[in-house]
Protein backbone atom coordinates (compact mmCIF):
# COMPACT_ATOMS: atom_id res chain seq x y z
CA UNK A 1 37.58 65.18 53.04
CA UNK A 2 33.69 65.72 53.85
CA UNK A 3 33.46 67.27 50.84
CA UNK A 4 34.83 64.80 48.82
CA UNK A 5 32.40 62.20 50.76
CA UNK A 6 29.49 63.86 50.01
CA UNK A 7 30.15 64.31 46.07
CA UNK A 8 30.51 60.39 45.95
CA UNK A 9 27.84 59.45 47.87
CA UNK A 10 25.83 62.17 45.82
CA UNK A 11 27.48 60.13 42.35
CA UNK A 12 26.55 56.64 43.60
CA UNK A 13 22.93 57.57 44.62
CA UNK A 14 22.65 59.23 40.68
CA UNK A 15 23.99 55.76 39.55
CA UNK A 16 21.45 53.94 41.00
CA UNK A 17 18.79 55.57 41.42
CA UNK A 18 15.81 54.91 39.20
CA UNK A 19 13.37 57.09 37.71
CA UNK A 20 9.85 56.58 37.33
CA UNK A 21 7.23 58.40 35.46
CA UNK A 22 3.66 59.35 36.23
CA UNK A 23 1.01 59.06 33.64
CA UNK A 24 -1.36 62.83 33.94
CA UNK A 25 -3.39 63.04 36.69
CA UNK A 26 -2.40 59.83 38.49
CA UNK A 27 -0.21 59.96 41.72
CA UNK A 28 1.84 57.18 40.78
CA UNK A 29 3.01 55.08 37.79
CA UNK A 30 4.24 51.74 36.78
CA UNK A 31 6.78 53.29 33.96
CA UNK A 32 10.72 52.96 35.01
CA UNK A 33 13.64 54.14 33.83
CA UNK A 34 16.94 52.12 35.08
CA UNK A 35 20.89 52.21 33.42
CA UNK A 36 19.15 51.75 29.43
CA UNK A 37 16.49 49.98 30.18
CA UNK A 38 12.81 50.80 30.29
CA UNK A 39 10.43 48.63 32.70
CA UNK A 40 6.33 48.93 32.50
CA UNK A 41 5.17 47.62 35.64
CA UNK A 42 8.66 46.43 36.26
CA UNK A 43 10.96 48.60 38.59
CA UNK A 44 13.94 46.32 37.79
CA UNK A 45 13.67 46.04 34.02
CA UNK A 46 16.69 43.64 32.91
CA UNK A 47 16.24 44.62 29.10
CA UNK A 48 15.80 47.76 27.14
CA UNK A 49 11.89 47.60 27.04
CA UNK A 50 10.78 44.99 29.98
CA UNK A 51 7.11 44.47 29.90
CA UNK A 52 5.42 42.75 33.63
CA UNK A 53 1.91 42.25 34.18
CA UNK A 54 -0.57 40.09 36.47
CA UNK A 55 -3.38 40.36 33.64
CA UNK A 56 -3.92 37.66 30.47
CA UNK A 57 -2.64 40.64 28.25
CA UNK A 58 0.92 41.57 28.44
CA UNK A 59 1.60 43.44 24.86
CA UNK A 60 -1.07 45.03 22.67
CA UNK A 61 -0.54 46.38 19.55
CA UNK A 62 -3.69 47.99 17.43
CA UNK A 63 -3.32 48.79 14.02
CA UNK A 64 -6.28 50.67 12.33
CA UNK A 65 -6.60 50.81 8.36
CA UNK A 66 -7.10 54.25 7.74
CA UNK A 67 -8.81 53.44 4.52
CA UNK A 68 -10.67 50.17 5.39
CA UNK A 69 -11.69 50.49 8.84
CA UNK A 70 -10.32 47.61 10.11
CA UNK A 71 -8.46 47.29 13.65
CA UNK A 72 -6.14 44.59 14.14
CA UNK A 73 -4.62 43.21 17.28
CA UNK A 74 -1.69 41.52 18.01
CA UNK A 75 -1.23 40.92 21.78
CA UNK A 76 0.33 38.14 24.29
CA UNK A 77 -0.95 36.17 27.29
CA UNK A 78 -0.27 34.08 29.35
CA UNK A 79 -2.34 31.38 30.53
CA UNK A 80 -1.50 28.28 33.45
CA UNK A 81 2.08 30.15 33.08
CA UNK A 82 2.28 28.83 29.00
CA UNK A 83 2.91 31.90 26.56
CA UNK A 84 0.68 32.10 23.60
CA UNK A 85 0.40 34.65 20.85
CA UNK A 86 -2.84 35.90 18.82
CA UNK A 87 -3.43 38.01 16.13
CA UNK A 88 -7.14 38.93 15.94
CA UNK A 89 -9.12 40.52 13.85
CA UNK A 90 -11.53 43.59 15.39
CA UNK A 91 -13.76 44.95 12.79
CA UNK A 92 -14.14 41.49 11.06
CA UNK A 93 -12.62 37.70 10.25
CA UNK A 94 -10.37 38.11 7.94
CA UNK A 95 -7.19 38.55 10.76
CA UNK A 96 -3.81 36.94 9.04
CA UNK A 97 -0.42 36.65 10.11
CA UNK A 98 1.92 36.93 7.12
CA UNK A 99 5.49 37.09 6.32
CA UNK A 100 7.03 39.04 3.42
CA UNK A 101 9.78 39.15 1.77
CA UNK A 102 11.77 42.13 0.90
CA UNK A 103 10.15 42.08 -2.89
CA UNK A 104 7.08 42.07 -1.05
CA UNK A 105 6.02 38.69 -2.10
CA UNK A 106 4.04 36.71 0.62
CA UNK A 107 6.13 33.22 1.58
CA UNK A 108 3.97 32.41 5.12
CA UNK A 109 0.10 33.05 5.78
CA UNK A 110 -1.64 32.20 8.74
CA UNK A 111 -5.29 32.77 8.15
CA UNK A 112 -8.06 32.77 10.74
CA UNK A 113 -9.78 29.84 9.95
CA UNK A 114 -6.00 28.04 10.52
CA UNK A 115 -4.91 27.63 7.27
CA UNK A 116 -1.38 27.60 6.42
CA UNK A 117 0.41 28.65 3.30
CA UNK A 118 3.65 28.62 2.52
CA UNK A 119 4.35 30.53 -1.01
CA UNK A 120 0.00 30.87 -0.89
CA UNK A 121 -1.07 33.92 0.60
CA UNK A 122 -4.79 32.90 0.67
CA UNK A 123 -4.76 28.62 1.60
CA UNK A 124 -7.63 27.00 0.59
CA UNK A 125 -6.67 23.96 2.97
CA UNK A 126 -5.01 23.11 6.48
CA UNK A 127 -1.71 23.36 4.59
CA UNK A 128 -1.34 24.39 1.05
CA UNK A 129 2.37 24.88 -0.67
CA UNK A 130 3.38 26.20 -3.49
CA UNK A 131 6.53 24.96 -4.17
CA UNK A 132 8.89 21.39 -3.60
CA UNK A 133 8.16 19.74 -0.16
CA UNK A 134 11.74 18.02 0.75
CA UNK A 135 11.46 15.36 3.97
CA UNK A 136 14.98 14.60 4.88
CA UNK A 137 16.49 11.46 5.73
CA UNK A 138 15.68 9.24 8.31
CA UNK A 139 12.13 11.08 8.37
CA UNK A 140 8.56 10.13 7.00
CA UNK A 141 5.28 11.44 5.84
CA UNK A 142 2.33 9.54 7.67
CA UNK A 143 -1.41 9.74 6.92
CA UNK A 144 -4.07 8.60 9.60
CA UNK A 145 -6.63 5.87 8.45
CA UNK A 146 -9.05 7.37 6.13
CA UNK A 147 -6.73 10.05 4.58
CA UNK A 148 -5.99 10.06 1.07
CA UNK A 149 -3.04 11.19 -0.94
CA UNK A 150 -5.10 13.33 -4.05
CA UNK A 151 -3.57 14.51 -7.30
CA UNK A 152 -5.55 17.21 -8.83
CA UNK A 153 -6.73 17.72 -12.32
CA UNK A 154 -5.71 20.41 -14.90
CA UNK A 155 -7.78 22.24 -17.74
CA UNK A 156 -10.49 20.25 -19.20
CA UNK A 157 -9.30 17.06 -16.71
CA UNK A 158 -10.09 16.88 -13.66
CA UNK A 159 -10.79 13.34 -12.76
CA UNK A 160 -9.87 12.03 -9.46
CA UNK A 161 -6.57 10.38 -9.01
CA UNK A 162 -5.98 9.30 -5.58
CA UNK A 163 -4.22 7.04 -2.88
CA UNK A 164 -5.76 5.28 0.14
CA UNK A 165 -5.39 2.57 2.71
CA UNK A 166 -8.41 0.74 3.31
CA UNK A 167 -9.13 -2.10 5.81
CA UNK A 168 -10.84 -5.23 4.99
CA UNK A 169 -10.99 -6.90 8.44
CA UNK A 170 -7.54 -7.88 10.74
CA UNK A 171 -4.75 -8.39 9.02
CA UNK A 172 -5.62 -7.70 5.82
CA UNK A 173 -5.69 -4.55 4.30
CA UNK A 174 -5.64 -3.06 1.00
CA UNK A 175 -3.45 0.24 -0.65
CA UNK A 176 -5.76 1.71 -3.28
CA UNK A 177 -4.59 3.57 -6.23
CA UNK A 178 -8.13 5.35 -7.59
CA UNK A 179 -7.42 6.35 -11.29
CA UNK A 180 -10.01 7.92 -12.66
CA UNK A 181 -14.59 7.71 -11.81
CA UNK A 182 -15.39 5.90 -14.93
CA UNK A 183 -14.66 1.99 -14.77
CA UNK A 184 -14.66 1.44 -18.51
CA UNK A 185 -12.48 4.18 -19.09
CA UNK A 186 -9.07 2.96 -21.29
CA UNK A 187 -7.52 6.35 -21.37
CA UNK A 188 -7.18 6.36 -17.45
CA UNK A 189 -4.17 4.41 -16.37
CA UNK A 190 -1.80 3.92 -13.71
CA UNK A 191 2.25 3.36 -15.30
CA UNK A 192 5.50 2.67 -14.16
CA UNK A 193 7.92 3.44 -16.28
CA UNK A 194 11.66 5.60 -16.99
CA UNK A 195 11.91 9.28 -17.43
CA UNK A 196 15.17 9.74 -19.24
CA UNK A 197 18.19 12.05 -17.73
CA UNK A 198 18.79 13.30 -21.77
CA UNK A 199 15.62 15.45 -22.95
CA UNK A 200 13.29 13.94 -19.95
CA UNK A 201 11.61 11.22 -22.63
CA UNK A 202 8.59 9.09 -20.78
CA UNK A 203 8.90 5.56 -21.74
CA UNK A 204 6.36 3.57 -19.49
CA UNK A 205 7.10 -0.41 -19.12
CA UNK A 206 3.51 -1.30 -16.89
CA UNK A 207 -0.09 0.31 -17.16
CA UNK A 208 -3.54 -0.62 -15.34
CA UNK A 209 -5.89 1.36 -16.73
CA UNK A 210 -9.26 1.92 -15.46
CA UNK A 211 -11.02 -0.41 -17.67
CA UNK A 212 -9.49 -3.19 -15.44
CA UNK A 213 -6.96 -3.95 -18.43
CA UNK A 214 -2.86 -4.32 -17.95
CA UNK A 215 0.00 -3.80 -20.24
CA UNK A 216 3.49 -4.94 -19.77
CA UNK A 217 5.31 -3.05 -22.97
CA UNK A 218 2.35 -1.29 -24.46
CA UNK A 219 -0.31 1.03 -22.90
CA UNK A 220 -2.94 -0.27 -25.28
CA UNK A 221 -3.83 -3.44 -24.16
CA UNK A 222 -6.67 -5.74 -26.37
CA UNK A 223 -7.20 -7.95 -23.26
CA UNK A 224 -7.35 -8.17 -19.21
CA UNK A 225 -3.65 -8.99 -19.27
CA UNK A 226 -1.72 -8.19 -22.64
CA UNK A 227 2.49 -8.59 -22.74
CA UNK A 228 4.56 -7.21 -25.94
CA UNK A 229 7.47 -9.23 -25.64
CA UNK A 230 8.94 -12.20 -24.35
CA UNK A 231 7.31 -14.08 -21.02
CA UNK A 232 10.09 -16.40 -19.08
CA UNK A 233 8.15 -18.77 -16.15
CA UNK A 234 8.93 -22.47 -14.46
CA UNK A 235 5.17 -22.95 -15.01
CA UNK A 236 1.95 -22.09 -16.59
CA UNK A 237 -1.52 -22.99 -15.82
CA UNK A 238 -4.29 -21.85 -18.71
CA UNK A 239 -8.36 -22.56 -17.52
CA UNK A 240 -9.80 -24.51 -20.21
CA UNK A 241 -12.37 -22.43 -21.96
CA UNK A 242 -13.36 -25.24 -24.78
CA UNK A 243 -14.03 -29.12 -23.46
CA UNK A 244 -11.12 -32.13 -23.88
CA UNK A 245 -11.12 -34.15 -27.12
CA UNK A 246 -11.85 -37.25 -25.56
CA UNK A 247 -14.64 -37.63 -27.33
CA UNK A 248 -12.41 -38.55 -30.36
CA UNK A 249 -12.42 -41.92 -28.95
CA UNK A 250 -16.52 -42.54 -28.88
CA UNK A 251 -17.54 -45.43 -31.13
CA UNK A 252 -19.75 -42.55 -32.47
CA UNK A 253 -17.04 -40.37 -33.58
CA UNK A 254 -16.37 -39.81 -37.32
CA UNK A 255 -12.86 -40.28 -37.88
CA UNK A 256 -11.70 -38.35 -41.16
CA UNK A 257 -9.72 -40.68 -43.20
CA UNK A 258 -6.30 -39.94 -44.29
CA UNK A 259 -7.10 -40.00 -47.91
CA UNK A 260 -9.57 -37.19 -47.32
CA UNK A 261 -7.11 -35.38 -44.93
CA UNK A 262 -3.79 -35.63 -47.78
CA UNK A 263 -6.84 -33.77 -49.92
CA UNK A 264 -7.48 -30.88 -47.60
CA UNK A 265 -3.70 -30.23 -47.19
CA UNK A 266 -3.08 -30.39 -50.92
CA UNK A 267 -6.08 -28.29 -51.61
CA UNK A 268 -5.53 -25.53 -48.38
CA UNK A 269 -1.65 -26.01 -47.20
CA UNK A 270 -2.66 -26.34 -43.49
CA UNK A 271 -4.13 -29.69 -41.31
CA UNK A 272 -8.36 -29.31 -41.14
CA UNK A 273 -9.32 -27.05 -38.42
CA UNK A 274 -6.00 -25.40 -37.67
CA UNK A 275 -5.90 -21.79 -39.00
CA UNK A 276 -3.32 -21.15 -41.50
CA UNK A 277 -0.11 -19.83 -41.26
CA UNK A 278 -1.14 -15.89 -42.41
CA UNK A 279 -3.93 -15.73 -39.48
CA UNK A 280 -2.12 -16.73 -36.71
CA UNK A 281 0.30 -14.14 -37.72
CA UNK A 282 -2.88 -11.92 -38.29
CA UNK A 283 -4.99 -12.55 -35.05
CA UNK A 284 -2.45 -14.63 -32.84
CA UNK A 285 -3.63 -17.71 -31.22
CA UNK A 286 -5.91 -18.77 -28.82
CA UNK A 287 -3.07 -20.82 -25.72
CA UNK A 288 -6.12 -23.30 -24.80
CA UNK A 289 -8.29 -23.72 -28.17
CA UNK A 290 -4.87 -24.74 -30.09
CA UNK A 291 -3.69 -26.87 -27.07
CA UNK A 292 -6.99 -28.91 -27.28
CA UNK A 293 -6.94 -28.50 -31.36
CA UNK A 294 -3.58 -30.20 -31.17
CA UNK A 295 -4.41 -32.77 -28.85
CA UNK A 296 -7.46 -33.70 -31.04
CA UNK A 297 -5.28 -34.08 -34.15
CA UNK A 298 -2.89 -36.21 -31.51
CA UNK A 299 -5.83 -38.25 -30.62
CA UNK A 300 -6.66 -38.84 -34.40
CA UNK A 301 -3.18 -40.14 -35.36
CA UNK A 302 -3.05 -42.25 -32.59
CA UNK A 303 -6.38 -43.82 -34.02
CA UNK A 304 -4.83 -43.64 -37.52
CA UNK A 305 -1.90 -45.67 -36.18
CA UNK A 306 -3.35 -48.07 -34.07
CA UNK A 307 -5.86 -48.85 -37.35
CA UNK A 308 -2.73 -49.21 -39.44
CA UNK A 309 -0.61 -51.31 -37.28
CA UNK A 310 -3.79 -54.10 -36.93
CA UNK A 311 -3.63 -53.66 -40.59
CA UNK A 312 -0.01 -54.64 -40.70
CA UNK A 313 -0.79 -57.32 -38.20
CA UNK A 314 -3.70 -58.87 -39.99
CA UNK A 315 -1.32 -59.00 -43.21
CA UNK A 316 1.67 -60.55 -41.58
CA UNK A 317 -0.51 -63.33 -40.66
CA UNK A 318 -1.80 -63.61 -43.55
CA UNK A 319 1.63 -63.51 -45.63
CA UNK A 320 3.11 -66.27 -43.05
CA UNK A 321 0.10 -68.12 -43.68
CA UNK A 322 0.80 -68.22 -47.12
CA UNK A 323 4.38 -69.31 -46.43
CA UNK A 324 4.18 -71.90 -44.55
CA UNK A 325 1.31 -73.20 -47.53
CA UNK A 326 4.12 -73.02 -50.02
CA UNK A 327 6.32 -74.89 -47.89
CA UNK A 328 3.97 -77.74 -47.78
């Protein structure tokens, strides 16, 4: 029965007992081995490598390129009990943290300087992509005050195309769309229009170009605001750029007579001073010069008529006159 004590205890006491190895010429270590599981400076490791230490650095890893020179460190700390994690370069600044994939194509950099890449092994900014960016629903993409949304040129273009809030004083505030650095520039332009499902066709409907010009229907406008097609509104106001014909009602003014008017239509097929039929078609019209024109040749009838009806008022008289004279 003692025997059979003694084995067991013997058993239990090779169960738990740990082992613990000392580095050469030191009289103890901080290396354990317990049940699996390796512990530096941690005689109770709970997992199979279990890694305890009272200094910044808790894992270093050096890496020296045999060909280059350069040693490379990747080690942990902790600092006000937060863990961080560095990579740093030894021999120079050119330290990275990338991920590959198993084609050995790089899809995550890290530089020193804190650039990020995703699909760029060497990013040229904070964060550079290479590749769709997809925000998912309910989230949003926010720029601080100053930043700018830039689209970048290609080949023999690269003019500045870019999008900005700007501040003109509280509560009012402007979104500016920059299209281009020349101000006369027609070829720069800003459009809205439909990209077709069937063979991806562009078809814009609006353009502001950079030349201050806008186009609803074409994106060659001839004038600050130009419309090909129809315009539907309750109300419009034009700015007169030529004066009222009032002045058709001076004593001074030189009413044309209508014998010498019923010449100019026989002889040209249009009323005196109203372009003919073929340039209007040809060069459109002018809203407030023909508005005016109109209301001049208005004006002139009304003159006409008002001549004509003491006319016919002067020779009723006259005919009654020369009535009641017979009647005597």
């Amino acid at each position: 029965m003692k025997f059979i004590f003694m084995v067991t205890l013997l058993l239990l006491v090779a169960c738990h007992a740990i082992a613990q190895w000392n580095p050469n010429g030191a009289t103890t270590g901080n290396i354990y081995y317990n049940g699996g599981n390796v512990g530096i400076g941690e005689s109770s490791p709970s997992s199979p490598l279990h890694i305890k230490s009272n200094i910044n650095r808790t894992l270093r890893l050096d890496f020296i390129g045999l060909s280059e020179g350069n040693s490379y460190t990747w080690q942990s700390f902790s600092a006000n009990s937060v863990e961080q994690w560095r990579i740093i370069g030894k021999e120079n600044d050119n330290a990275s943290l990338e991920f590959y994939n198993k084609s050995g194509v790089s899809r995550l950099s890290l530089l020193q300087n804190g650039n990020i890449g995703i699909g760029v092994s060497q990013p040229g900014a904070k964060l550079e992509v290479n590749g769709n960016i997809n925000v998912g629903s309910p989230n949003s993409v926010v720029l601080g005050y100053g930043a700018t949304l830039s689209f970048l040129g290609a080949s023999l273009n690269g003019d500045p195309l870019w999008i900005s809030r700007y501040n003109n004083s509280a509560n009012k505030s402007e979104l500016r769309l920059n299209l281009g650095d020349d101000f006369g520039q027609q070829e720069d332009m800003f459009t809205i229009g439909t990209h077709h499902w069937n063979g991806g066709e562009w078809k814009p409907h609006f353009s502001v170009h950079a030349s201050g010009k806008v186009g609803i229907g074409t994106t060659n406008p001839d004038a600050k605001l130009a419309v090909k097609g129809t315009i539907h509104a309750e109300e419009v106001k034009v700015d007169l750029q030529v004066p009222g014909p009032d002045y058709v009602f001076e004593p001074t003014y030189q009413l044309p007579s209508l014998t010498k008017i019923e010449n100019y239509i026989k002889a040209n097929k249009h009323l005196p001073e109203v372009p003919s039929a073929k340039e209007m078609e040809t060069n459109g019209i002018n809203l407030s010069e023909m508005n005016m024109l109109l209301l001049k040749k208005v004006e002139e009838l009304t003159l006409h008529l008002i001549r004509i009806e003491k006319e016919n008022e002067l020779q009723r008289k006259e005919i009654n006159e020369l009535k009641r004279r017979e009647e005597e």
